[in-house]
Protein backbone atom coordinates (compact mmCIF):
# COMPACT_ATOMS: atom_id res chain seq x y z
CA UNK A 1 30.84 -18.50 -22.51
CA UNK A 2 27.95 -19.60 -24.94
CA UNK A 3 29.20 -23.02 -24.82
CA UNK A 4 29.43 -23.35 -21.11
CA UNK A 5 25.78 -21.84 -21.10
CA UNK A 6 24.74 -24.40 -23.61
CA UNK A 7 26.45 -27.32 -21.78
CA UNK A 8 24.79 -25.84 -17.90
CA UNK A 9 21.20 -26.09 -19.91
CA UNK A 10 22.22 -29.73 -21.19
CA UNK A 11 22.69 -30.58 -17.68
CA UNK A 12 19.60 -29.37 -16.33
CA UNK A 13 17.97 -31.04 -19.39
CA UNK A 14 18.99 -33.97 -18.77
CA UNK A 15 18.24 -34.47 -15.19
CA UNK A 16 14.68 -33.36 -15.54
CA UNK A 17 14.52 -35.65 -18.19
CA UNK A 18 13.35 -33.18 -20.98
CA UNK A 19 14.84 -31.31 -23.71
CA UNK A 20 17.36 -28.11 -24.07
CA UNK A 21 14.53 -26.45 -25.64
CA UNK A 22 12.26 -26.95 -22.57
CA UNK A 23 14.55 -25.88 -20.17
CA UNK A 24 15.03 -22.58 -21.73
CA UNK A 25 11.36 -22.17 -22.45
CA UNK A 26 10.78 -22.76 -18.75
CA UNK A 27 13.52 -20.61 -17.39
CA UNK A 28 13.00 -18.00 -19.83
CA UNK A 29 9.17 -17.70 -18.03
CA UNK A 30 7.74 -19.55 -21.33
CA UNK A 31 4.52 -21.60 -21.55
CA UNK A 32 5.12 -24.81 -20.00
CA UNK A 33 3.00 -27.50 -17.75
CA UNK A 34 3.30 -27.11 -14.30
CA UNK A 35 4.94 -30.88 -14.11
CA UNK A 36 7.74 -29.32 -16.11
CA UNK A 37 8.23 -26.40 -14.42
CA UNK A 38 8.80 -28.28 -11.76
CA UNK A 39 11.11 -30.62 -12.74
CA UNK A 40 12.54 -27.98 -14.42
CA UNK A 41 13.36 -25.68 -11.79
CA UNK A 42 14.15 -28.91 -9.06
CA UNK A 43 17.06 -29.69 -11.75
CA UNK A 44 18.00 -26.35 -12.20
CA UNK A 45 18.80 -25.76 -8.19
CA UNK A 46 19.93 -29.09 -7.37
CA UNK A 47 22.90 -27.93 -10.02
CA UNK A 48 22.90 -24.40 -8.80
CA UNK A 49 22.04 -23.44 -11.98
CA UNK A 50 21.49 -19.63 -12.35
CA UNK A 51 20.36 -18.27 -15.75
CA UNK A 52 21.90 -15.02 -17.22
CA UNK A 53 19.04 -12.68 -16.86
CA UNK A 54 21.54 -9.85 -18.02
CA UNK A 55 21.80 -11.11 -21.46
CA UNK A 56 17.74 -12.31 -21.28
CA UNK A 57 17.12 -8.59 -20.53
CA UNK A 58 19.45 -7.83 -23.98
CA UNK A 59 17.55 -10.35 -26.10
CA UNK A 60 14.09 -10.18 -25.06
CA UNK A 61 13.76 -6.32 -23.67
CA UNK A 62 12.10 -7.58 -19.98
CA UNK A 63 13.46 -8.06 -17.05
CA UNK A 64 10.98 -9.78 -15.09
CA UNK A 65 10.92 -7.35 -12.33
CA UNK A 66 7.97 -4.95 -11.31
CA UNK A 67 8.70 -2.37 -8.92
CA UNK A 68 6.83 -0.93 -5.93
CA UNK A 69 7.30 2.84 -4.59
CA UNK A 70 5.83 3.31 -1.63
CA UNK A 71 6.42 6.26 1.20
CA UNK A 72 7.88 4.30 4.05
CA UNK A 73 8.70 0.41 3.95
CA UNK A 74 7.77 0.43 7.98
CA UNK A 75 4.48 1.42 7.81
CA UNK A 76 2.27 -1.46 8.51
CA UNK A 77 -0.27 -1.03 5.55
CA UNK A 78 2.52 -0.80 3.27
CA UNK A 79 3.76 -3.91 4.50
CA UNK A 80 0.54 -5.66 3.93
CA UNK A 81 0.35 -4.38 0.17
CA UNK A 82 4.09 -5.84 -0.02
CA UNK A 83 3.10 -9.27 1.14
CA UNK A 84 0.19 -9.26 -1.21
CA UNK A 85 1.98 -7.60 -4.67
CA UNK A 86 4.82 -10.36 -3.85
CA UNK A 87 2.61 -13.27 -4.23
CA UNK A 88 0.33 -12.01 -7.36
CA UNK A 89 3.59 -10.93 -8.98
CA UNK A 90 5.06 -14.05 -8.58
CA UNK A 91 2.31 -16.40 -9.89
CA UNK A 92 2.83 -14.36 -12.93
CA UNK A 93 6.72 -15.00 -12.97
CA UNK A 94 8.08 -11.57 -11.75
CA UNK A 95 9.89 -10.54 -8.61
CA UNK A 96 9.30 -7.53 -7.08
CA UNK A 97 11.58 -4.74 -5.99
CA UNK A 98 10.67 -1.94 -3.41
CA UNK A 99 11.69 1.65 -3.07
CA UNK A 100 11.14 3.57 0.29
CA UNK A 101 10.98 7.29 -1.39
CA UNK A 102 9.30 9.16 1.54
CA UNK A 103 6.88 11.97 0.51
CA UNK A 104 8.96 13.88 -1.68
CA UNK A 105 7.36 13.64 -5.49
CA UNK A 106 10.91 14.61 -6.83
CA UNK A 107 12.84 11.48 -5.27
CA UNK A 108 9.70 9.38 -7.24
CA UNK A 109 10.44 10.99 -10.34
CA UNK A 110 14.08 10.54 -10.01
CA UNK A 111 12.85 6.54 -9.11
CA UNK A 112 11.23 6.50 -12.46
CA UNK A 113 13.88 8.12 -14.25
CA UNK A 114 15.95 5.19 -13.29
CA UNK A 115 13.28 2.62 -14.17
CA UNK A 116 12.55 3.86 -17.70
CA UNK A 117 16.12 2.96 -18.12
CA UNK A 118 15.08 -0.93 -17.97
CA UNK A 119 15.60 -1.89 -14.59
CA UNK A 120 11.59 -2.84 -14.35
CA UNK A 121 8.74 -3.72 -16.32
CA UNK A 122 6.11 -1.62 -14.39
CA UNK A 123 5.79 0.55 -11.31
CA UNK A 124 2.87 0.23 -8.63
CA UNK A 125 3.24 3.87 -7.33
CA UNK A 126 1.54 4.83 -3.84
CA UNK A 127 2.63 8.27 -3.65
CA UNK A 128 1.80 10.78 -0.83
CA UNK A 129 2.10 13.86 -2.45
CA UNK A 130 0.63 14.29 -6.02
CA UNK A 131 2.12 17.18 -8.20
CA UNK A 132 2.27 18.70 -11.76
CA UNK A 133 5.83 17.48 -12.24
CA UNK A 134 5.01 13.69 -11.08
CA UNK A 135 1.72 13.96 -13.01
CA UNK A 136 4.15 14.90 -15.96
CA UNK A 137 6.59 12.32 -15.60
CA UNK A 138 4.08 9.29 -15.42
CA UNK A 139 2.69 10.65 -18.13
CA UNK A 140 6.09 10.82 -20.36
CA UNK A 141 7.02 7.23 -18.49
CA UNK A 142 7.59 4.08 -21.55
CA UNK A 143 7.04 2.37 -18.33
CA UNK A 144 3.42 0.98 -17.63
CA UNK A 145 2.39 2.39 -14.28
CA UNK A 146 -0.56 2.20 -11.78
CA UNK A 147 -1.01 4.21 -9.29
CA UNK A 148 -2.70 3.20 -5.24
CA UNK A 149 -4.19 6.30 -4.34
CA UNK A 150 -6.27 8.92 -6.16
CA UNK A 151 -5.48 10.61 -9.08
CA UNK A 152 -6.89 14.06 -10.58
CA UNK A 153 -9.67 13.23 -12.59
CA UNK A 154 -7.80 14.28 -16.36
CA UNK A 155 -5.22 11.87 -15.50
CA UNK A 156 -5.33 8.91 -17.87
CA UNK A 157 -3.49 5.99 -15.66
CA UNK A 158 -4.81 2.81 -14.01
CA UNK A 159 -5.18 3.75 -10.01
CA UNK A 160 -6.99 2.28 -7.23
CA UNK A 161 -7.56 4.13 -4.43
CA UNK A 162 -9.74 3.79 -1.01
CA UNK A 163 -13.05 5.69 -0.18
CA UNK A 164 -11.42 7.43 3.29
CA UNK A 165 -14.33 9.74 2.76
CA UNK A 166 -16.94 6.69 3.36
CA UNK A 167 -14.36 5.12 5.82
CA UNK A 168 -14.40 8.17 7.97
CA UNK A 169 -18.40 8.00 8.08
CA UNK A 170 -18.17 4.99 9.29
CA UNK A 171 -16.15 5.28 12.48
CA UNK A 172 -17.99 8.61 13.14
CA UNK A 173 -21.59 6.94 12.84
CA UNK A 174 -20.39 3.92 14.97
CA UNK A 175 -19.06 7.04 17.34
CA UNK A 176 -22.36 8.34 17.50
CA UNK A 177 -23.97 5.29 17.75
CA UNK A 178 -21.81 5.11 21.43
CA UNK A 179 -23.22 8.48 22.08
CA UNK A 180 -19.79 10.44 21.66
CA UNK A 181 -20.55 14.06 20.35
CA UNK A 182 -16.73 15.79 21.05
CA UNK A 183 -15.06 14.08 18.39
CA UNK A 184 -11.68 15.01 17.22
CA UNK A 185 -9.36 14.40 14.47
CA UNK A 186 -5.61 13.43 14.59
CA UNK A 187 -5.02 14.26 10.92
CA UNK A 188 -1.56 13.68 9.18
CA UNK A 189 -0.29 16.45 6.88
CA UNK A 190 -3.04 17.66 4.76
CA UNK A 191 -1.21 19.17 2.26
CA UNK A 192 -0.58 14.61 1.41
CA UNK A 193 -3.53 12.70 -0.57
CA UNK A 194 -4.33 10.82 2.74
CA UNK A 195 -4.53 13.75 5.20
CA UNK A 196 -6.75 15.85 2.58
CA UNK A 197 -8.94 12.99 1.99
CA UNK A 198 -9.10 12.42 5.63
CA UNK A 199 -9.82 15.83 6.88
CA UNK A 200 -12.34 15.93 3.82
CA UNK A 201 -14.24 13.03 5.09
CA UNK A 202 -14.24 14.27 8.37
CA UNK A 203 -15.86 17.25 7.77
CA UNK A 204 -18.44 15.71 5.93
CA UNK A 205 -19.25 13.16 8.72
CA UNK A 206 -19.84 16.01 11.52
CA UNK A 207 -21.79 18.00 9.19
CA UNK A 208 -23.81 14.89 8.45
CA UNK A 209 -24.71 14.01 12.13
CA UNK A 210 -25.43 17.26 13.34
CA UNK A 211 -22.14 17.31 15.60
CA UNK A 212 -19.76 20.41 16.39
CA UNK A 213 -15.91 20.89 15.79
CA UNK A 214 -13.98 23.48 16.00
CA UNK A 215 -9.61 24.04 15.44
CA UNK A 216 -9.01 22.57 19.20
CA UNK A 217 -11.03 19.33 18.19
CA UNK A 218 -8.25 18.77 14.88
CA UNK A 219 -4.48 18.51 14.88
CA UNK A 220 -2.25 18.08 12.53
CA UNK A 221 0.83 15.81 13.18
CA UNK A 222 3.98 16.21 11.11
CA UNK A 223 3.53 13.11 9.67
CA UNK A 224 1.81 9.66 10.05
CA UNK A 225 4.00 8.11 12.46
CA UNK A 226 3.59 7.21 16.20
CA UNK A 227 6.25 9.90 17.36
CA UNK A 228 4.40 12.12 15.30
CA UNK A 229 1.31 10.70 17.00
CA UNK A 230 2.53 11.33 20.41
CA UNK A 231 2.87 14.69 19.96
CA UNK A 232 -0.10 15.05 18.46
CA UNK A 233 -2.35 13.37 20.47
CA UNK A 234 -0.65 15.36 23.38
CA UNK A 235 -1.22 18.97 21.70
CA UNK A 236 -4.66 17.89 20.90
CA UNK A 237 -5.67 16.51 25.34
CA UNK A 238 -4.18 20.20 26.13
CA UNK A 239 -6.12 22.42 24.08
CA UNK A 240 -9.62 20.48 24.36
CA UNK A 241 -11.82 17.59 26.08
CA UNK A 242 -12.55 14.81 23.08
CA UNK A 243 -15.18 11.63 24.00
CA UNK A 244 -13.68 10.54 20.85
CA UNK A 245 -10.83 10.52 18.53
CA UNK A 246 -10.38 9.59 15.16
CA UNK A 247 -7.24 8.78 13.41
CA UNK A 248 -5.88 9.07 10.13
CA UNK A 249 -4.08 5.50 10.65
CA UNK A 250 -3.06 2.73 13.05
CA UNK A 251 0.49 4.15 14.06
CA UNK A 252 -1.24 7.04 15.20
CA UNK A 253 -4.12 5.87 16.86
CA UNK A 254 -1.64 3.64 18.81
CA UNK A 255 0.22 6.45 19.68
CA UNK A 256 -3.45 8.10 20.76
CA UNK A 257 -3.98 4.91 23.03
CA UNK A 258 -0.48 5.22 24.58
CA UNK A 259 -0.59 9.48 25.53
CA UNK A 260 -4.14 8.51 26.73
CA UNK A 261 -2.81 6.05 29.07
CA UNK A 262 0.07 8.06 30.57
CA UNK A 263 -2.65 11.32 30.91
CA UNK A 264 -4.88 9.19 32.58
CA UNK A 265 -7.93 8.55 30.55
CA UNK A 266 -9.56 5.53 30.05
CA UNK A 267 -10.28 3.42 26.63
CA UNK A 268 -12.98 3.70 25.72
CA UNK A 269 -14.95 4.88 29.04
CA UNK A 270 -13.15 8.36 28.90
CA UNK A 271 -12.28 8.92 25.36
CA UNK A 272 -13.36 6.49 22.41
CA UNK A 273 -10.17 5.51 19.92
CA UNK A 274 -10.50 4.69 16.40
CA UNK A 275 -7.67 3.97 13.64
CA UNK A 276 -7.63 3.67 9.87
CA UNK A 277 -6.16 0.80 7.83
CA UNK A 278 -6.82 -2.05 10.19
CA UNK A 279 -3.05 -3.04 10.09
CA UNK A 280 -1.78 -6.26 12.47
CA UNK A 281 -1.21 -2.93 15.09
CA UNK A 282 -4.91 -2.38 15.41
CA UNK A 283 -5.29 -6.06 17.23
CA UNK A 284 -1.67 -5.95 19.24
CA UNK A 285 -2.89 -3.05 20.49
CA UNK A 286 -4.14 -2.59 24.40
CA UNK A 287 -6.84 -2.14 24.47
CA UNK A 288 -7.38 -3.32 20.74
CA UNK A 289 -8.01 -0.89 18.38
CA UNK A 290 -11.35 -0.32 16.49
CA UNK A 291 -10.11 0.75 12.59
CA UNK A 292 -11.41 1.41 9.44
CA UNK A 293 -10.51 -1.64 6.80
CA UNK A 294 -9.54 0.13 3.77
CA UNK A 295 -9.00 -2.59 1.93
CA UNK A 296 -5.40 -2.32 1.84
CA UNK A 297 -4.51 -6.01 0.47
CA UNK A 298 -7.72 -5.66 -2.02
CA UNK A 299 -6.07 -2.38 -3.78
CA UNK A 300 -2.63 -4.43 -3.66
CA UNK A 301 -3.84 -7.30 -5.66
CA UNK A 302 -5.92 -5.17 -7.88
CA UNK A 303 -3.30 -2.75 -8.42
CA UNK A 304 -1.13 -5.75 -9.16
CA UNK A 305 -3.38 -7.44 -11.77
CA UNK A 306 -3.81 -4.01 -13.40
CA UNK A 307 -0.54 -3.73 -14.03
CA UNK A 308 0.33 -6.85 -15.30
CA UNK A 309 -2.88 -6.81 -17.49
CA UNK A 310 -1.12 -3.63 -18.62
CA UNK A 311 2.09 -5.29 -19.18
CA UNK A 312 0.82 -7.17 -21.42
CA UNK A 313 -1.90 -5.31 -23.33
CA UNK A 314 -0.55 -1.39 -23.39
CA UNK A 315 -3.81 -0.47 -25.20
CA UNK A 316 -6.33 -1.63 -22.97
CA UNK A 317 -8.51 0.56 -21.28
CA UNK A 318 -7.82 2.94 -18.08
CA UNK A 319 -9.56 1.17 -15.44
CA UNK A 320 -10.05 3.79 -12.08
CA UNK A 321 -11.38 1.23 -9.33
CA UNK A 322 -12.03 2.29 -5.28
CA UNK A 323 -12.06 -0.46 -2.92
CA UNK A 324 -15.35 0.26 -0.39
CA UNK A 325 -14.11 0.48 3.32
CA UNK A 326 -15.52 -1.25 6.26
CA UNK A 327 -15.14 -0.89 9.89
CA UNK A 328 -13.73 -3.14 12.51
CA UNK A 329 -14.96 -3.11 15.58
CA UNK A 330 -12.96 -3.56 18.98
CA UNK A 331 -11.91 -2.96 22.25
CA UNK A 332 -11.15 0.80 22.04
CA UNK A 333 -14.38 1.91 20.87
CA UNK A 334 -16.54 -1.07 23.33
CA UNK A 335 -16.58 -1.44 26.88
CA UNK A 336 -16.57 -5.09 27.71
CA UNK A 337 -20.47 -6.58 28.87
């Protein structure tokens, strides 16, 4: 088997014109110009040459691979961290491999169990729930982590996390600015990081401009989907008269839009819509959907560059960063001139 290995990387070697020793330096993710990477890897797949990352794992401890958790793979801001963490991860020579693990902390710590047994080199983490036994498995992890989201403040691990606090003033000054006083609050589960750092932010914001809320101006769907939205969009149009309505994310402020329509109330003349994340959703939307950017490819690359930087230097210092919102404005929130 060594010898067929060694004749495969004479092969490639000699159609790229360069020697056994560069070929494994290149496929082995060693220094090398970018002219001979490329011829490199050119000869390499023209012969269908596959290296044995099995036995590179054995020899060199890595496995080139850096893993994403993330609550749901169909939510459209975690698709947008995907897309970025791909390409930084790449351009440093890893490939990434993603974990749908819902909310529940204890299917993440059985995901890390399984990683600390060398199936990764590091874990981006965007966890929904944050409890003592996670907190205590990250901490016990050989595996370099960093977390998107916030972290308690004794918690010594790289995170980035958005200001939804600050993101949330923002669509309810812009709200104001439209002269909208009823505004409401289509929350997901507070008992997540998101939904209590929504809510949070929300009841800083009416505070702050002198509006009035009460239990019938917030719901609470059972999660941040749009079914979830539906319903709780609907609960919220029986129980009280909103000029306004915030929502924790895109998929539910699309579902807002939608049980609008079918009750009959106009966007924006009636009722005012606003989403957070500014996902692809927020412009397919009709009418479009004014959202709160919270920077969701900016914590993805940083995230990303934390971790490698951790990777490769497992003494540097905890960095904590927060990506500042900002607010897109659009149909849902302005009536056309």
């Amino acid at each position: 088997m060594a010898e067929t290995k060694k004749s495969n990387l004479a092969l490639v070697a000699a159609r790229a014109g360069v020697s056994v020793a560069s070929v494994s330096r290149v496929l082995n993710g060693g220094g090398a110009s970018e002219e001979m990477t490329r011829r490199v890897r050119e000869a390499a797949e023209a012969l269908g040459y596959v290296p044995d990352t099995s036995a590179r794992t054995l020899r060199t401890g890595r496995t080139d691979q850096i893993a994403l958790a993330v609550a749901d793979v169909g939510n459209p801001v975690y698709v947008q961290m995907m897309r970025t963490v791909t390409s930084i991860v790449g351009k440093a020579g890893y490939r990434l491999v993603v974990s749908s693990t819902g909310s529940d902390p204890a299917d993440q710590i059985d995901l890390l169990s399984s990683l600390n047994r060398g199936y990764a080199d590091g874990l981006l983490l965007s966890p929904l729930r944050i409890t003592a036994d996670l907190i205590a498995a990250m901490r016990g992890s050989r595996l370099p982590i960093v977390v998107i989201g916030t972290l308690p403040a004794d918690v010594e691990l790289d995170n980035v996390r958005a200001d939804s606090a600050t993101g949330i003033g923002l669509a309810v000054e812009h709200l104001v600015a439209q002269d909208r006083r009823r505004i409401a609050l289509v929350n997901g589960p507070v008992d997540t990081v998101p939904g209590a750092a929504r809510l949070a932010g929300y009841l800083a914001a009416v505070e702050r401009f002198g509006l009035t809320t009460s239990s019938e101006l917030q719901v609470t769907a059972t999660g941040f989907t749009y079914r979830a939205g539906r319903r709780a969009t609907a609960q919220l149009l029986g129980q009280s008269s909103p000029d306004a309505i915030v929502c924790a994310n895109d998929l539910l402020a699309v579902a807002a839009l939608k049980e609008l329509a079918a009750a009959g109330a106009r966007v924006p003349a009636d009722v005012a819509v606003v989403g957070m994340d500014d996902t692809d959703a927020a412009e397919l939307a009709t009418p479009s959907l004014t959202s709160v950017d919270l920077g969701s490819a900016k914590r993805a690359k940083a995230a990303a560059k934390l971790l490698i930087r951790r990777i490769q230097d497992p003494d540097a210092p905890v960095q904590r960063l927060v990506i500042a919102p900002s607010l897109s404005v659009r149909e849902s929130t302005q009536e056309a001139a």
